[in-house]
Protein backbone atom coordinates (compact mmCIF):
# COMPACT_ATOMS: atom_id res chain seq x y z
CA UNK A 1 8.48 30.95 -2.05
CA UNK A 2 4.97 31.57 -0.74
CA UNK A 3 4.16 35.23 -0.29
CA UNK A 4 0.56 35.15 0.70
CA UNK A 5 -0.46 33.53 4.44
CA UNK A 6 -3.01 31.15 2.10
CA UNK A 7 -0.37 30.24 0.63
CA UNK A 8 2.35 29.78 3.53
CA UNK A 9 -0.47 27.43 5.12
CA UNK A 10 -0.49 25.40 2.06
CA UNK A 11 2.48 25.29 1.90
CA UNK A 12 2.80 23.94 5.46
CA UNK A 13 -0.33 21.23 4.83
CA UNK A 14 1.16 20.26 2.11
CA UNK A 15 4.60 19.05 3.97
CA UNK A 16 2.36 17.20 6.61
CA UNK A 17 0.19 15.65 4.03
CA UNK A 18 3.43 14.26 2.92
CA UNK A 19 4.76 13.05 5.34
CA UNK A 20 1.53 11.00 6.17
CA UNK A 21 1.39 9.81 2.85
CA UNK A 22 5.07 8.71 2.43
CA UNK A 23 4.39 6.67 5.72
CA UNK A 24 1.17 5.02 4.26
CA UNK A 25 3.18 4.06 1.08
CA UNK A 26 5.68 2.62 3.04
CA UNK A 27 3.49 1.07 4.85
CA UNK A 28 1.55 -0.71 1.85
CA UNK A 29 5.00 -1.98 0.13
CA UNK A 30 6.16 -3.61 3.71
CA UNK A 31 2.45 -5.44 3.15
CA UNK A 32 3.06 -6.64 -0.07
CA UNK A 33 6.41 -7.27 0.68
CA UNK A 34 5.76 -9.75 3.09
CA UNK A 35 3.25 -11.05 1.04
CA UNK A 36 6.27 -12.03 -1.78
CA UNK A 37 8.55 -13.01 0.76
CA UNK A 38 5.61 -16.16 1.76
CA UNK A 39 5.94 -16.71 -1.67
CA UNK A 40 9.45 -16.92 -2.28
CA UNK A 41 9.61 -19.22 0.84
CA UNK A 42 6.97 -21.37 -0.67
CA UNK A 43 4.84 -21.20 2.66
CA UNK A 44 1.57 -21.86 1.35
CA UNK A 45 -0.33 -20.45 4.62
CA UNK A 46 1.70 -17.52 5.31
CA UNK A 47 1.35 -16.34 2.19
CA UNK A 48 -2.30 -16.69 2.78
CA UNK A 49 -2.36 -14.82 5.85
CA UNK A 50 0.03 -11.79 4.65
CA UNK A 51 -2.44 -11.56 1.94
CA UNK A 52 -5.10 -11.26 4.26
CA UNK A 53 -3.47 -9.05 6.08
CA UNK A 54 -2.27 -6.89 3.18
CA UNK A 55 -5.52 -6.42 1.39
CA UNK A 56 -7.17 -4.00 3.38
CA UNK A 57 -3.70 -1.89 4.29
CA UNK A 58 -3.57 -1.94 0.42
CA UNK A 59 -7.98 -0.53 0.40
CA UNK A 60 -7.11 1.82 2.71
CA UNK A 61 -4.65 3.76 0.45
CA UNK A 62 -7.24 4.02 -1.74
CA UNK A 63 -9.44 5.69 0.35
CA UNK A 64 -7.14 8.06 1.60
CA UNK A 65 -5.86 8.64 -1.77
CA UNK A 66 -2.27 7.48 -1.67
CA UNK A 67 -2.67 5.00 -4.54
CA UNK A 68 -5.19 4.88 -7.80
CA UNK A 69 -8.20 2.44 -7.24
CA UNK A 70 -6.84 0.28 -10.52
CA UNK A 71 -3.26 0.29 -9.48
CA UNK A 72 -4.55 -1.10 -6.11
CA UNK A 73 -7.23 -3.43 -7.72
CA UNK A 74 -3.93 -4.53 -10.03
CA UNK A 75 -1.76 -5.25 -6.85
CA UNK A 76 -4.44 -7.43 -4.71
CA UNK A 77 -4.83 -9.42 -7.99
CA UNK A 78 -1.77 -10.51 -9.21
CA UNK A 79 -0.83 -11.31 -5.54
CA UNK A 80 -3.71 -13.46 -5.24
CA UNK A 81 -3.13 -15.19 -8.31
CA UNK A 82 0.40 -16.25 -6.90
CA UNK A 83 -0.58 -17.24 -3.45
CA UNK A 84 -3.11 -19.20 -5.25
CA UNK A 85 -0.53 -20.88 -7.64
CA UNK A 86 1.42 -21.78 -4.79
CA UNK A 87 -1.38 -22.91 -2.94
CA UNK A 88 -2.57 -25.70 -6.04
């Protein structure tokens, strides 16, 4: 248990850091979720417009250092490359 007060206010960031955090994750998986459920649907232009909507909920975790740069890079990709497979 924290002894110091340093350490008792770090300890109390840190449980408001993740609580903010937690909601940005869920946050970014309801994006991409939607984004796969266009897909399974086969609804070429929703699945456009989730990804539109889901690429920059997916940058901004990056920023605010929720998720790894690659790992997001890796997501926005591979989602792309189905929404454009459904798309042709």
């Amino acid at each position: 248990m924290a002894n110091t007060p340093q350490s008792k206010k770090r300890a109390r960031q840190n449980e408001r850091r993740f609580d903010i955090n937690k909601a940005r994750r869920s946050r970014i998986r309801t994006f991409i979720r939607k984004v796969e459920e266009a897909i399974a649907s086969g609804d070429s232009a929703s699945a456009v417009a989730a990804l539109r909507a889901a690429q920059p909920e997916i940058a901004r975790g990056v920023t605010k250092g929720v998720i790894h740069k690659n790992t997001a890079s890796r997501k926005i990709s591979r989602l792309a490359a189905r929404v454009k497979a459904l798309s042709a």
